[in-house]
C-alpha atoms as a PDB file:
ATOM      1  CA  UNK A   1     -20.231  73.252  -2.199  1.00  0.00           C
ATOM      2  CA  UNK A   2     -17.879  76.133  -3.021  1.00  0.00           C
ATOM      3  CA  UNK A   3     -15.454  75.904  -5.173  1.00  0.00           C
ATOM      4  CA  UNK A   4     -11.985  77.153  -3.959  1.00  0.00           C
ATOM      5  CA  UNK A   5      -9.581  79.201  -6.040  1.00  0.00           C
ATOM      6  CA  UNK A   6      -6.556  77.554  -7.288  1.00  0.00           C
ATOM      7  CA  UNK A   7      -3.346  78.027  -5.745  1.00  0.00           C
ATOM      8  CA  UNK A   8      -0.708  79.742  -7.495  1.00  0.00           C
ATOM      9  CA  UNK A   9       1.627  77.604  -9.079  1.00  0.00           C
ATOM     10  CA  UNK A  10       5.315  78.261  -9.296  1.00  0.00           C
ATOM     11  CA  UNK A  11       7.134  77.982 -12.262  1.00  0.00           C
ATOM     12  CA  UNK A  12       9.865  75.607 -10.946  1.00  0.00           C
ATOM     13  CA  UNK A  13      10.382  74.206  -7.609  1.00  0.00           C
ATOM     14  CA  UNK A  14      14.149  75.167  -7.606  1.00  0.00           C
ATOM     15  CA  UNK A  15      15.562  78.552  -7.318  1.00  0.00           C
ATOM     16  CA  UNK A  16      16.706  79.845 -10.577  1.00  0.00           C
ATOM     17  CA  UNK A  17      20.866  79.439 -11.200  1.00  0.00           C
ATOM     18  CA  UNK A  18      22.241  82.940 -12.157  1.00  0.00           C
ATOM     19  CA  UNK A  19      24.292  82.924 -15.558  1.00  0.00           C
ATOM     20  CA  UNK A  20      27.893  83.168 -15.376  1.00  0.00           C
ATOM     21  CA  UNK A  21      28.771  85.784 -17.665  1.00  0.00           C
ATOM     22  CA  UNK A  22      30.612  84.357 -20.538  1.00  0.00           C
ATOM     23  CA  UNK A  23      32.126  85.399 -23.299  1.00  0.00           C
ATOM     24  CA  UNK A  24      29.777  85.487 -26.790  1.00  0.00           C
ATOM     25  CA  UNK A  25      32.716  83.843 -28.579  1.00  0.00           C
ATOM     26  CA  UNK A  26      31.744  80.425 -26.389  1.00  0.00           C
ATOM     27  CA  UNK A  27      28.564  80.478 -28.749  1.00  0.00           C
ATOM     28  CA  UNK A  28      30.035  81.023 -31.990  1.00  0.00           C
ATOM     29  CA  UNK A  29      30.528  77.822 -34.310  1.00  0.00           C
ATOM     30  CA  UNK A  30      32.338  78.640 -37.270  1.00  0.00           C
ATOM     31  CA  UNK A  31      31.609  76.433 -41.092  1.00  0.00           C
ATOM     32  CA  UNK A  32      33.782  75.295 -43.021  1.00  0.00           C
ATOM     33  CA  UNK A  33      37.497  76.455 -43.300  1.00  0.00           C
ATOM     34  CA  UNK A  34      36.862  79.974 -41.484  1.00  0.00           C
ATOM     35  CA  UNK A  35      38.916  81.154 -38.797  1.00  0.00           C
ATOM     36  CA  UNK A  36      38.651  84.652 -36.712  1.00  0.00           C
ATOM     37  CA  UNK A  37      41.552  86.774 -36.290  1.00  0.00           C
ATOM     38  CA  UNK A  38      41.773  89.876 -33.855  1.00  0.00           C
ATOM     39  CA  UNK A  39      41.839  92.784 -36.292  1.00  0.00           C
ATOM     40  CA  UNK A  40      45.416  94.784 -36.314  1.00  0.00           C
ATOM     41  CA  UNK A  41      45.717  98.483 -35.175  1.00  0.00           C
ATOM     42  CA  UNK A  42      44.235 100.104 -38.297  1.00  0.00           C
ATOM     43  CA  UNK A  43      44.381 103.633 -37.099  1.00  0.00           C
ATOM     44  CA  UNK A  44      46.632 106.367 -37.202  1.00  0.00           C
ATOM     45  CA  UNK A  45      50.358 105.776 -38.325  1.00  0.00           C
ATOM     46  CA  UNK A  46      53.404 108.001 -38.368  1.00  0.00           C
ATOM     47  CA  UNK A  47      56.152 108.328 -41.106  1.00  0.00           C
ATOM     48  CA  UNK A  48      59.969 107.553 -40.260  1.00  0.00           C
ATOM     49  CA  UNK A  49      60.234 111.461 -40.269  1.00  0.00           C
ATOM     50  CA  UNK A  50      57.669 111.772 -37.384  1.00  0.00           C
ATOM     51  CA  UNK A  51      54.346 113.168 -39.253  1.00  0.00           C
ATOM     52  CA  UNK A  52      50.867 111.929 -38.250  1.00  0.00           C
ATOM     53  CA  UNK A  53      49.621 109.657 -40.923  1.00  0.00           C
ATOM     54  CA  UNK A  54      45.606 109.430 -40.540  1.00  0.00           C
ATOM     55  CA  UNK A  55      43.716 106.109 -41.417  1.00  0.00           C
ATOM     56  CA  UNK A  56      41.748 107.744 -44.121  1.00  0.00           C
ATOM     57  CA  UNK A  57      44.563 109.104 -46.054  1.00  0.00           C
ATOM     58  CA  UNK A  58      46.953 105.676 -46.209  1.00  0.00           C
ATOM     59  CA  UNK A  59      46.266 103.578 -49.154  1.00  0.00           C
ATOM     60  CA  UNK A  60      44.931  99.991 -48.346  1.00  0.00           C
ATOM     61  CA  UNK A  61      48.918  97.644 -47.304  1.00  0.00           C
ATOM     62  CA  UNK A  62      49.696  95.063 -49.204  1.00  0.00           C
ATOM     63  CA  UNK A  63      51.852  94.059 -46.191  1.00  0.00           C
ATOM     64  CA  UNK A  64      50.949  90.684 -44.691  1.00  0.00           C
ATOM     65  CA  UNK A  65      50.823  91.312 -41.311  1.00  0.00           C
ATOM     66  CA  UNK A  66      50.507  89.295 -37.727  1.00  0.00           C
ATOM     67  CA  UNK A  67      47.358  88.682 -35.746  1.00  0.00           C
ATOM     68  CA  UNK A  68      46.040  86.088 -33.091  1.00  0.00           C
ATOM     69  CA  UNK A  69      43.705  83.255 -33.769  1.00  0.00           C
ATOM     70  CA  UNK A  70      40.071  83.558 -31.671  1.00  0.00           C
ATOM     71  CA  UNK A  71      37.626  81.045 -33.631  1.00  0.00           C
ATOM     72  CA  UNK A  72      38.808  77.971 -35.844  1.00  0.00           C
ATOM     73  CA  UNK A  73      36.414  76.651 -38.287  1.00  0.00           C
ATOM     74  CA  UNK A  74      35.944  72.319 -38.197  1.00  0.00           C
ATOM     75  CA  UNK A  75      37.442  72.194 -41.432  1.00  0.00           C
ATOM     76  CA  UNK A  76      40.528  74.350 -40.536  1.00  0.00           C
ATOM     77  CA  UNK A  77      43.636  71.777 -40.548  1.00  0.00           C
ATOM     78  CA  UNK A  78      47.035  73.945 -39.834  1.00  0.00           C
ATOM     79  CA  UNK A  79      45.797  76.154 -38.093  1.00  0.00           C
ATOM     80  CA  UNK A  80      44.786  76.332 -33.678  1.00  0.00           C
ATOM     81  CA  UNK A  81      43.232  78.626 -31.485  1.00  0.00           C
ATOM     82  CA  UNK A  82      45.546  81.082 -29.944  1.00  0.00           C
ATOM     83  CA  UNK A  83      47.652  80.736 -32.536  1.00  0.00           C
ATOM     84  CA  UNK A  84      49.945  83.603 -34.549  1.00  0.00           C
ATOM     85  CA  UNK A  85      48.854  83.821 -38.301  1.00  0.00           C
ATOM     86  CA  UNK A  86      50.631  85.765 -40.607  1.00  0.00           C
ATOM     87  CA  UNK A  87      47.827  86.853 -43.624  1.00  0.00           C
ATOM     88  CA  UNK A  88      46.803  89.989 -46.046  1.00  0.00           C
ATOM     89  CA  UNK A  89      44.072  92.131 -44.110  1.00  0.00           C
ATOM     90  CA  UNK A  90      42.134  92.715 -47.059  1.00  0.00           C
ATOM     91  CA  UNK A  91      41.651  88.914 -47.552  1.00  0.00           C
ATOM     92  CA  UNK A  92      39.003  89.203 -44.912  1.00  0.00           C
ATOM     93  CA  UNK A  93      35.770  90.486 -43.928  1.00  0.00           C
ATOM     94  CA  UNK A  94      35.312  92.997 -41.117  1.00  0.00           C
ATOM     95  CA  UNK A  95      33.304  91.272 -38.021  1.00  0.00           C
ATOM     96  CA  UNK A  96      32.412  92.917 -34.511  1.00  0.00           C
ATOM     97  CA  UNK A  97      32.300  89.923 -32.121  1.00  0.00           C
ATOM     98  CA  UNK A  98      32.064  90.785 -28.376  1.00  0.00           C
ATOM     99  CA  UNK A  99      33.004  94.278 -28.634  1.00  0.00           C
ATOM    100  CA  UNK A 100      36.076  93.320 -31.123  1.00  0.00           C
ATOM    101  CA  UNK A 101      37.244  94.226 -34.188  1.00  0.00           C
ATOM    102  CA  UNK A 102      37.648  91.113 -36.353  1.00  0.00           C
ATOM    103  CA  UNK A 103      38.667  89.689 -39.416  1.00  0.00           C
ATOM    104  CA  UNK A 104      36.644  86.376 -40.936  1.00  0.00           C
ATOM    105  CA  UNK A 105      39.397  85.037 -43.346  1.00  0.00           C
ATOM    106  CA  UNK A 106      39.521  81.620 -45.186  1.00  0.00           C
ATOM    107  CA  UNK A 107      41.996  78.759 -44.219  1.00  0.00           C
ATOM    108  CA  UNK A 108      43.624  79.289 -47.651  1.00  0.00           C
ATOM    109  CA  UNK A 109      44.501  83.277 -46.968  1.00  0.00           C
ATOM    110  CA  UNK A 110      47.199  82.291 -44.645  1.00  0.00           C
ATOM    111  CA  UNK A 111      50.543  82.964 -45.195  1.00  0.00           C
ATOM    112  CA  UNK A 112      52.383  81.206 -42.253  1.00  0.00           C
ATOM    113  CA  UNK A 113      51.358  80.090 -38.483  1.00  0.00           C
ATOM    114  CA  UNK A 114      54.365  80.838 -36.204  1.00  0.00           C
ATOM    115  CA  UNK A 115      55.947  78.062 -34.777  1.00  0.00           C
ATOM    116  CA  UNK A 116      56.064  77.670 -30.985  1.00  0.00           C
ATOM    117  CA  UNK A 117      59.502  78.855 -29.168  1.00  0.00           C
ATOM    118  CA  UNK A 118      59.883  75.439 -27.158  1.00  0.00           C
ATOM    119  CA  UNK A 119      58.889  73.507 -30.634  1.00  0.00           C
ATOM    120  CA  UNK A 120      56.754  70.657 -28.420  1.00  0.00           C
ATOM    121  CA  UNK A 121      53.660  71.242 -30.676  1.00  0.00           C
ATOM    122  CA  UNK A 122      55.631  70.795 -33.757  1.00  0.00           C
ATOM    123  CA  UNK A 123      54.311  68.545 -36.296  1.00  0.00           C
ATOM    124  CA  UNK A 124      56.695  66.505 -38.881  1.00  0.00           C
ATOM    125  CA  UNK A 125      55.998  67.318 -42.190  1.00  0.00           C
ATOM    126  CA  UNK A 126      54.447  64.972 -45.268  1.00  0.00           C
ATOM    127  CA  UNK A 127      57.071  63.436 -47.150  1.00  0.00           C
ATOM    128  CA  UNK A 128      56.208  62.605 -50.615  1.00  0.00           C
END
């Protein structure tokens, strides 16, 4: 008796789904008390008397400055997604994350969170 040659097997009976894309923040799980800010313009500046500044030739601010909140760590307790974060930029480290500059900075390296206008999300304070 001959023997008959298998039959090719498919890898799955259902058609494959196509991936939405997504964005590569949706995989990112932060530790600890970290949070990701969107980096602030860092390029060139220009003085109150109109001259080009260039990035390379102003000294590192020590001006806190505003930026918005992508990533919250599970640790991170003031502090939301999508929220406004006032903080020093050289408090954090320099991350690329879907094509973005970003800053990694520590729960503890920010100043202030501003408040929202309608003040719904407001939470009391601790009294001592």
């Amino acid at each position: 008796m001959p023997k008959q040659a298998a039959a090719p097997r498919s890898s799955s009976s259902k058609p494959r789904k196509k991936r939405a894309p997504h964005d590569a923040l949706d995989d990112i799980r932060l530790t600890g008390d970290r949070i990701v800010v969107e980096h602030p313009d860092a390029g060139e500046r220009t003085s109150r008397g109109g001259l080009l500044i260039p990035a390379t030739a102003v000294p590192a601010p020590k001006r806190c400055v505003w930026g918005e909140v992508l990533l919250v760590g599970p640790d991170v307790r003031a502090v939301k997604a999508n929220d406004r974060i006032l903080y020093l930029p050289q408090a954090g480290l320099e991350v690329e994350l879907d094509g973005r500059e970003c800053l990694l900075l520590r729960e503890r390296d920010v100043q202030a969170v501003s408040s929202s206008p309608d003040g719904a999300e407001r939470q009391p304070g601790q009294y001592l």
